[in-house]
N, C-alpha and C. Protein backbone atom coordinates (compact mmCIF):
# COMPACT_ATOMS: atom_id res chain seq x y z
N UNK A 1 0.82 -1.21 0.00
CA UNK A 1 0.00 0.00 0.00
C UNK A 1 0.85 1.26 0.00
N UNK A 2 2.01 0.88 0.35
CA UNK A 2 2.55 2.74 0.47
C UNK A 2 3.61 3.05 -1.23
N UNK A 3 2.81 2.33 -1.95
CA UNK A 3 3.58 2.77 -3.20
C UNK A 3 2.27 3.70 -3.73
N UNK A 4 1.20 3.33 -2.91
CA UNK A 4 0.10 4.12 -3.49
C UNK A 4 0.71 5.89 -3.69
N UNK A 5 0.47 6.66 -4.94
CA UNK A 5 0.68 7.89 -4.90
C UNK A 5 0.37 8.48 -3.62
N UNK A 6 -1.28 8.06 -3.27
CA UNK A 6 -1.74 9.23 -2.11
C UNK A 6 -1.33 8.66 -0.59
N UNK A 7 -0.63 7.52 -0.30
CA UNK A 7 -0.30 6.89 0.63
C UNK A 7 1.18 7.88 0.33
N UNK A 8 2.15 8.17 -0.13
CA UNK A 8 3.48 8.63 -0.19
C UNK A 8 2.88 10.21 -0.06
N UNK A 9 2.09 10.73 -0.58
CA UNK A 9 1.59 11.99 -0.31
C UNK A 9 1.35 12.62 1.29
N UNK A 10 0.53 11.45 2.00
CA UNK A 10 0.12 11.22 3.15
C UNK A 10 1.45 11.41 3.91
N UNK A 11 2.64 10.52 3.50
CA UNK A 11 3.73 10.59 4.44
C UNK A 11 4.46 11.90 4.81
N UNK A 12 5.08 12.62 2.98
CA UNK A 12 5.23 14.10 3.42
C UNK A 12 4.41 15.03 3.76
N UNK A 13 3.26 14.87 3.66
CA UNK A 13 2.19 15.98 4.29
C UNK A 13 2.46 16.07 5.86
N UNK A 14 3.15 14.30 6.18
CA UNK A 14 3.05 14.46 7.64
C UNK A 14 4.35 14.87 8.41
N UNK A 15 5.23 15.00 7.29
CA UNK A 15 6.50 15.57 7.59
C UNK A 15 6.75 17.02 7.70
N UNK A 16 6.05 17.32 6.78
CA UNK A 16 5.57 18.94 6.32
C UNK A 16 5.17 19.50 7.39
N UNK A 17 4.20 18.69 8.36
CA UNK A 17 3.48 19.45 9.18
C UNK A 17 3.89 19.05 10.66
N UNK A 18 5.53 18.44 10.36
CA UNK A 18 5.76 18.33 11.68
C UNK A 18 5.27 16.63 12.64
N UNK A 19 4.37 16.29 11.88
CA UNK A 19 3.73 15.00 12.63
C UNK A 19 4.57 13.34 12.80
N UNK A 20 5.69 13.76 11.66
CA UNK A 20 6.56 12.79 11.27
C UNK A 20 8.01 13.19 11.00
N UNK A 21 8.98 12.56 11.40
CA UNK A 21 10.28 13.09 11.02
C UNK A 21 10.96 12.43 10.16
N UNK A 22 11.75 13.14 9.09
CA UNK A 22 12.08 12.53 7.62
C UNK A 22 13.20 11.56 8.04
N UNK A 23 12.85 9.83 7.45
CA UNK A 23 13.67 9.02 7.59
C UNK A 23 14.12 8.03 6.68
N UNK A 24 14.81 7.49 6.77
CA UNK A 24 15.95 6.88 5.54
C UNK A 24 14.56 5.91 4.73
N UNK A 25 13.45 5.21 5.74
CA UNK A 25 12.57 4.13 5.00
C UNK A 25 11.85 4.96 4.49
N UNK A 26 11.15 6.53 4.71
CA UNK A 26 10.48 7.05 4.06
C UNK A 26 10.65 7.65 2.57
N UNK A 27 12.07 7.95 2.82
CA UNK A 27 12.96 8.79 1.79
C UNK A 27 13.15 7.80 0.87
N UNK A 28 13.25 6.44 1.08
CA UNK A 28 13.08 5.08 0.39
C UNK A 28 11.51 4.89 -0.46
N UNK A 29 11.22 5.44 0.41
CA UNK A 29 9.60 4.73 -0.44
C UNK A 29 9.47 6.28 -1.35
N UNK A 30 9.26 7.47 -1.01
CA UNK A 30 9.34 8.38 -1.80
C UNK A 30 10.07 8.70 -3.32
N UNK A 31 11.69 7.53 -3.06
CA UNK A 31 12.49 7.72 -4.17
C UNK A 31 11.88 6.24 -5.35
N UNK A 32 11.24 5.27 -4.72
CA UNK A 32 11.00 4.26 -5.78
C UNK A 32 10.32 4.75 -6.70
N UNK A 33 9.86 3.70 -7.71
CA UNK A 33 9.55 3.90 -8.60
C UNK A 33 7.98 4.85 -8.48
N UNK A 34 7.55 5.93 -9.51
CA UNK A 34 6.46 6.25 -9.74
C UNK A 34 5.55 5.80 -10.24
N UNK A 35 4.44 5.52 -9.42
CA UNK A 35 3.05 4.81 -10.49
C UNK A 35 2.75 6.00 -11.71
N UNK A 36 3.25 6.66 -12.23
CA UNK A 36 2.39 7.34 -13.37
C UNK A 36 1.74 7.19 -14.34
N UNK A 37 1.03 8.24 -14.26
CA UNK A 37 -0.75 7.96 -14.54
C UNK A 37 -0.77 6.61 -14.50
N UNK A 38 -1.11 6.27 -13.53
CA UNK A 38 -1.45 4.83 -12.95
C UNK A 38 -2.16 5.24 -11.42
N UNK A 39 -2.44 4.06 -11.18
CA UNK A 39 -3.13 4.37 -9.42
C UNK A 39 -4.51 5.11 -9.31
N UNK A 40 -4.70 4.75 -7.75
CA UNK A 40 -6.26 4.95 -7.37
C UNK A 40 -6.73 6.76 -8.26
N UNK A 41 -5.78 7.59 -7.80
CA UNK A 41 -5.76 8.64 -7.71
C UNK A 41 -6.91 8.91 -9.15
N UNK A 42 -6.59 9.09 -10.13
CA UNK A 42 -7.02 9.24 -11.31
C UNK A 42 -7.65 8.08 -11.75
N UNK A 43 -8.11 7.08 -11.64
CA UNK A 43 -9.34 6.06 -11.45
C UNK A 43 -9.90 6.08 -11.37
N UNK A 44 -10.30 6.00 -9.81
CA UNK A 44 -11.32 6.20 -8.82
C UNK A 44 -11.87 7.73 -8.73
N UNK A 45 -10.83 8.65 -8.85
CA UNK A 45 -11.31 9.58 -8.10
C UNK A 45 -11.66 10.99 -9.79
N UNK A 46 -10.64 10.49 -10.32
CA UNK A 46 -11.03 11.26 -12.15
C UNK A 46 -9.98 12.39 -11.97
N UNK A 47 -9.06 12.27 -11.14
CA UNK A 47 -8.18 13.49 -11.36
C UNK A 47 -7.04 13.31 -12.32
N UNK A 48 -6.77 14.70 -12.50
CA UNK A 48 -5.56 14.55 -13.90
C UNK A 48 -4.28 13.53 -13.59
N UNK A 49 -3.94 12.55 -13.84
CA UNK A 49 -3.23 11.89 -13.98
C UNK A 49 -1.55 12.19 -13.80
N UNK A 50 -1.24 13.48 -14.54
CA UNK A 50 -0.38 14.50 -14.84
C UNK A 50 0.37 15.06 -12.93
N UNK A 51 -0.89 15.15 -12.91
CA UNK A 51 -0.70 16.04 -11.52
C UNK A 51 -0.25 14.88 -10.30
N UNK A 52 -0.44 13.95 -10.52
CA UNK A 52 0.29 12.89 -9.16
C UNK A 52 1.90 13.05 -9.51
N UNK A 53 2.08 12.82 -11.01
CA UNK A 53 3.40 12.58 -11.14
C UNK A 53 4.24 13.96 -10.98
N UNK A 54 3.60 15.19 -11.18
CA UNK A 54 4.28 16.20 -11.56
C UNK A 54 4.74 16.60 -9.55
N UNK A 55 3.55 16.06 -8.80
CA UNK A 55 3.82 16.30 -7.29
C UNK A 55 4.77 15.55 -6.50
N UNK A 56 4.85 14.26 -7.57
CA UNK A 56 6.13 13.31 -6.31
C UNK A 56 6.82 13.62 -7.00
N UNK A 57 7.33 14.63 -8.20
CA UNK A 57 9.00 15.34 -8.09
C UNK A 57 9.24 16.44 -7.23
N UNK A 58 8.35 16.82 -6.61
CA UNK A 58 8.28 17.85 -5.81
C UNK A 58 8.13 17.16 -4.46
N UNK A 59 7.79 16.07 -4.01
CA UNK A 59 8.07 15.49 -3.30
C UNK A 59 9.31 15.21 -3.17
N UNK A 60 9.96 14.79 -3.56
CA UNK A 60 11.53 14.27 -4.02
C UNK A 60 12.14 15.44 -3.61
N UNK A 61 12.20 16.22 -4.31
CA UNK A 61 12.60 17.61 -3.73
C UNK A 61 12.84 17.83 -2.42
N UNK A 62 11.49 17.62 -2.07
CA UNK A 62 11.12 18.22 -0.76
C UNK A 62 12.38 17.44 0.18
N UNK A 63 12.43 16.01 -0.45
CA UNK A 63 13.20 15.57 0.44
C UNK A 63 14.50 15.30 0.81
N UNK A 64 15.22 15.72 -0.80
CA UNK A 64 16.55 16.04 -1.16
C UNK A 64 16.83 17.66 -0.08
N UNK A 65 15.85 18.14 0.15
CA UNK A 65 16.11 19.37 1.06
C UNK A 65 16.17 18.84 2.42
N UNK A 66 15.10 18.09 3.01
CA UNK A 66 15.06 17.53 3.89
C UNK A 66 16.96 16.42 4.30
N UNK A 67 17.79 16.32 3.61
CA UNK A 67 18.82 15.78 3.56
C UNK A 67 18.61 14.08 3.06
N UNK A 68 17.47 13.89 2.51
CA UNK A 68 17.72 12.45 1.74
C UNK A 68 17.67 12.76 0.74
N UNK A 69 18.62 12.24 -0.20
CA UNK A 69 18.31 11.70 -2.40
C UNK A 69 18.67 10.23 -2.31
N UNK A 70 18.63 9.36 -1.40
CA UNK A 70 19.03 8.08 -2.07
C UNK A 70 19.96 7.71 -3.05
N UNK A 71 20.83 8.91 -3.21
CA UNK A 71 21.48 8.73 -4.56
C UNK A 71 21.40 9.00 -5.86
N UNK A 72 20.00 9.45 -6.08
CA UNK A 72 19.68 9.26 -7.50
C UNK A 72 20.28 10.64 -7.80
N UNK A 73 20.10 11.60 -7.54
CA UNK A 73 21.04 12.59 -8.13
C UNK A 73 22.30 12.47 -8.20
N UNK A 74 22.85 12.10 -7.43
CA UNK A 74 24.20 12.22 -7.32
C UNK A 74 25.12 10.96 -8.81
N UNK A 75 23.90 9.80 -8.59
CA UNK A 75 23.79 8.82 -9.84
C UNK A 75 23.97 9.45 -11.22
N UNK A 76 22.65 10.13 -11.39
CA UNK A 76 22.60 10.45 -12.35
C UNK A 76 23.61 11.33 -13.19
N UNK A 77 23.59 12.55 -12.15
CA UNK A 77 24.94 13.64 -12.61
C UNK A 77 26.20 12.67 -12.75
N UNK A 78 26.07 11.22 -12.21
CA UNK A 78 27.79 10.85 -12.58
C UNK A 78 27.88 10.06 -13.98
N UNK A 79 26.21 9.61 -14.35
CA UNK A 79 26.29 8.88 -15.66
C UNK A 79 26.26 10.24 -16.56
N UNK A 80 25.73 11.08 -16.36
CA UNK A 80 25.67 12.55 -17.21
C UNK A 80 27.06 12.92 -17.45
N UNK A 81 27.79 13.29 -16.67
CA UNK A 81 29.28 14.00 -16.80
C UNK A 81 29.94 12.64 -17.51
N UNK A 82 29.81 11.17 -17.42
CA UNK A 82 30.38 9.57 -18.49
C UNK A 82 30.09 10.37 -19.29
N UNK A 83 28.78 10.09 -19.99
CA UNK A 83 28.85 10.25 -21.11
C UNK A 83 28.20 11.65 -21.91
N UNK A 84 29.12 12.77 -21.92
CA UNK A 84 28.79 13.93 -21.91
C UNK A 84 28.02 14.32 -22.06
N UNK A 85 26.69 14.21 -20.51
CA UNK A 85 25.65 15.16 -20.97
C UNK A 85 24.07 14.21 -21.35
N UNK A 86 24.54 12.78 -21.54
CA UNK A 86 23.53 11.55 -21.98
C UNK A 86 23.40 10.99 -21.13
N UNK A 87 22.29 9.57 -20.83
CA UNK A 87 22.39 8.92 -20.39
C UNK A 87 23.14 7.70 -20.60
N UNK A 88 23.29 7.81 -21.94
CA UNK A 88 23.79 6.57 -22.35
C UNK A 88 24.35 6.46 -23.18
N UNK A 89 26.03 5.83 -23.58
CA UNK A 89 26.85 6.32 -24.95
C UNK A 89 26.63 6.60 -26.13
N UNK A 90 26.17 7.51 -26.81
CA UNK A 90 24.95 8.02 -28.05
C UNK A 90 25.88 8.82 -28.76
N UNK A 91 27.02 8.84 -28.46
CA UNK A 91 27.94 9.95 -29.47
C UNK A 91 28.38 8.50 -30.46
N UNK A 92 28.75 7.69 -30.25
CA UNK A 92 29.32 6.85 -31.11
C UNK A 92 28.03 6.13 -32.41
N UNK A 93 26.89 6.40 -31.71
CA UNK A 93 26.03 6.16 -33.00
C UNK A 93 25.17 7.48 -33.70
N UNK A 94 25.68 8.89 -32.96
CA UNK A 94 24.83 9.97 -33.84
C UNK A 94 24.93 10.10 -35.09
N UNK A 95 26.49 9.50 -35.26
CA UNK A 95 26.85 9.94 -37.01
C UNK A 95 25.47 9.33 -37.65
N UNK A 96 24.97 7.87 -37.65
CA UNK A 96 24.20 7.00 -37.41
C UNK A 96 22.96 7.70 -37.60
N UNK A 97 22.58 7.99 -36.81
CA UNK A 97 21.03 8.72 -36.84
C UNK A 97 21.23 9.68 -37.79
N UNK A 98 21.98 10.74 -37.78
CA UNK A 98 22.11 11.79 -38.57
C UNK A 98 22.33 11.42 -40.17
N UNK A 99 22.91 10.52 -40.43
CA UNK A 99 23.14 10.20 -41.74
C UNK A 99 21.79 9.03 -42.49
N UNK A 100 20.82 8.46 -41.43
CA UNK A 100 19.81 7.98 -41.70
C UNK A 100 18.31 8.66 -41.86
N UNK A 101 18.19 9.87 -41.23
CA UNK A 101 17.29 10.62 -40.83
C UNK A 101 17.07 11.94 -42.22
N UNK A 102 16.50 12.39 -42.81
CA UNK A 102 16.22 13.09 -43.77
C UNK A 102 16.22 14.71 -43.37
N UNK A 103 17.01 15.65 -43.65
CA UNK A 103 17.01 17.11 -43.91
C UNK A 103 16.16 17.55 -44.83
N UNK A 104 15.34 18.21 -44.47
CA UNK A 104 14.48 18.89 -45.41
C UNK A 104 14.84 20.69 -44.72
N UNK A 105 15.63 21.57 -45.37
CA UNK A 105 15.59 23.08 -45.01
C UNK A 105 14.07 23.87 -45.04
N UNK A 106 13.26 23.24 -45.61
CA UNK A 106 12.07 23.85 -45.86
C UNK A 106 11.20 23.51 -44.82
N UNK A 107 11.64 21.71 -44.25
CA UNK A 107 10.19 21.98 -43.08
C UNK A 107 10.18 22.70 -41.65
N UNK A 108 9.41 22.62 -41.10
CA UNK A 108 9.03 22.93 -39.68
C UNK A 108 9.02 21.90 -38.68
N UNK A 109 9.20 20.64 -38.80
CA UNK A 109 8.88 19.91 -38.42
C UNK A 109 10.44 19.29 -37.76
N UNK A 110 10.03 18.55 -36.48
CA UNK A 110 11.38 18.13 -35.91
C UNK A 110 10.96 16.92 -34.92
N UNK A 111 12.40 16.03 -35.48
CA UNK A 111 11.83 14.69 -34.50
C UNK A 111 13.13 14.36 -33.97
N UNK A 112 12.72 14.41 -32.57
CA UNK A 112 13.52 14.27 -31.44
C UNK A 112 13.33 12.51 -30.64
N UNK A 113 14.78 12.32 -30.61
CA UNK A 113 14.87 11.07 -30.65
C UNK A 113 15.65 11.14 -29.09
N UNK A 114 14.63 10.21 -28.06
CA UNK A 114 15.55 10.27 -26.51
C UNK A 114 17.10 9.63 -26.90
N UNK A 115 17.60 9.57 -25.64
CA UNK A 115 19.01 8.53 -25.72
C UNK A 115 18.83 6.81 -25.75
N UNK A 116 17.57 6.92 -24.88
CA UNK A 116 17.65 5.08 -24.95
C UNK A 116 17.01 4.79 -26.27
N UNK A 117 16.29 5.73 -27.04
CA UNK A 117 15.83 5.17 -28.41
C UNK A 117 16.95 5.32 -29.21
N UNK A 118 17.76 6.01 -29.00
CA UNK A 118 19.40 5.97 -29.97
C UNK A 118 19.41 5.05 -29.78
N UNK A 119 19.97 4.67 -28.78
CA UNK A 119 20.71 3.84 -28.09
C UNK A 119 20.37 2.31 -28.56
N UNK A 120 19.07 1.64 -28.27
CA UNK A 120 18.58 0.33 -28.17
C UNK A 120 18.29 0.08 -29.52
N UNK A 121 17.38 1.30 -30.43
CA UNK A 121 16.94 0.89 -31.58
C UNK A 121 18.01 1.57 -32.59
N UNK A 122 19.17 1.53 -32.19
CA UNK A 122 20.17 2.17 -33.42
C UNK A 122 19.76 1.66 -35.01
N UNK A 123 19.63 0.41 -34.67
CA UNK A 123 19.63 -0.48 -35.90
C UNK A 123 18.12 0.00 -36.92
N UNK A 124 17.12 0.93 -36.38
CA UNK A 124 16.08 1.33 -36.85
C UNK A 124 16.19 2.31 -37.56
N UNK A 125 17.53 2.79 -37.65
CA UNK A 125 17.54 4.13 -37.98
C UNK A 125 17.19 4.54 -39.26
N UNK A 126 18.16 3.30 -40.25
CA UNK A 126 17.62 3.72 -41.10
C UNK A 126 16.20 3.47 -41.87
N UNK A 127 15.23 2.52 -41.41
CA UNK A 127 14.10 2.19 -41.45
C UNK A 127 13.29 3.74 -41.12
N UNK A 128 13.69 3.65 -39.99
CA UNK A 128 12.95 5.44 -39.90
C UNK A 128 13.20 5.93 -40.77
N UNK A 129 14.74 6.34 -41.35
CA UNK A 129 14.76 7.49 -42.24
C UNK A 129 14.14 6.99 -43.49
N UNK A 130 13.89 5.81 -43.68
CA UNK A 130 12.94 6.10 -45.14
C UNK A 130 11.61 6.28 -44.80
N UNK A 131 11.13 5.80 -43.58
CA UNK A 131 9.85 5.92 -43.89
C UNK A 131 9.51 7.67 -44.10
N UNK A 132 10.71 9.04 -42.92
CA UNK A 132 10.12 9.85 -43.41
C UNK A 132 10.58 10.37 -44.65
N UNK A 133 11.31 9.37 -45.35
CA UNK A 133 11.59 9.93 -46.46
C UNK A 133 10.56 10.14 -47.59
N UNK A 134 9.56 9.06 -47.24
CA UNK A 134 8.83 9.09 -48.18
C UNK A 134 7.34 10.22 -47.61
């Protein structure tokens, strides 16, 4: 039950207000994984979906101030500064994307490709680039 969004909500509300003091199992359950748009919240109850997830980063926050991150920042900024700035080694296949992917100077249009889709589906690339080629 306490992966529930409004069950982790419940916990810093009670920290917030003094009723609870911030601790390593809470700061644990706060940093796991996010149900987004998933859970009772927006189900049951019809609320925006958007808004659970957009609040447990602000939760997170709250608690990286509070003196817990579990790491994940400190994680992340160290795979960021590996591989300059990525999550994941993507300089060795941009030539790759870039040389599969179609330039048009005339359109407006732009398709942005994350790192793990570099990354995993390299081999798609050029499949993509024809399809928008055509």
């Amino acid at each position: 039950m306490n992966d529930y969004p409004s069950r982790k909500f419940q916990l810093l509300w009670s920290i917030d207000k003094g009723y609870l003091p911030p601790t390593n199992r809470i700061a644990e359950t706060v940093f796991r994984s996010i149900l987004s748009r998933q859970g009772e919240r927006w189900q049951n109850f019809h609320e925006d979906p958007n808004d659970c997830t957009d609040v447990m980063y602000l939760c997170r926050e709250f608690m990286r101030k509070n003196g817990f991150d579990c790491g994940t920042k400190t994680d992340l900024e160290d795979l960021l500064q590996k591989n300059n700035g990525h999550i994941l080694p993507v300089e060795s296949i941009s030539k790759q994307w870039n040389a599969a992917l179609p330039l048009f100077e005339s359109s407006e249009t732009l398709v942005l490709i994350d790192d793990a889709t570099a990354f995993y589906a390299k081999e798609s690339a050029g499949a993509l680039g024809n399809f928008l080629k055509k």
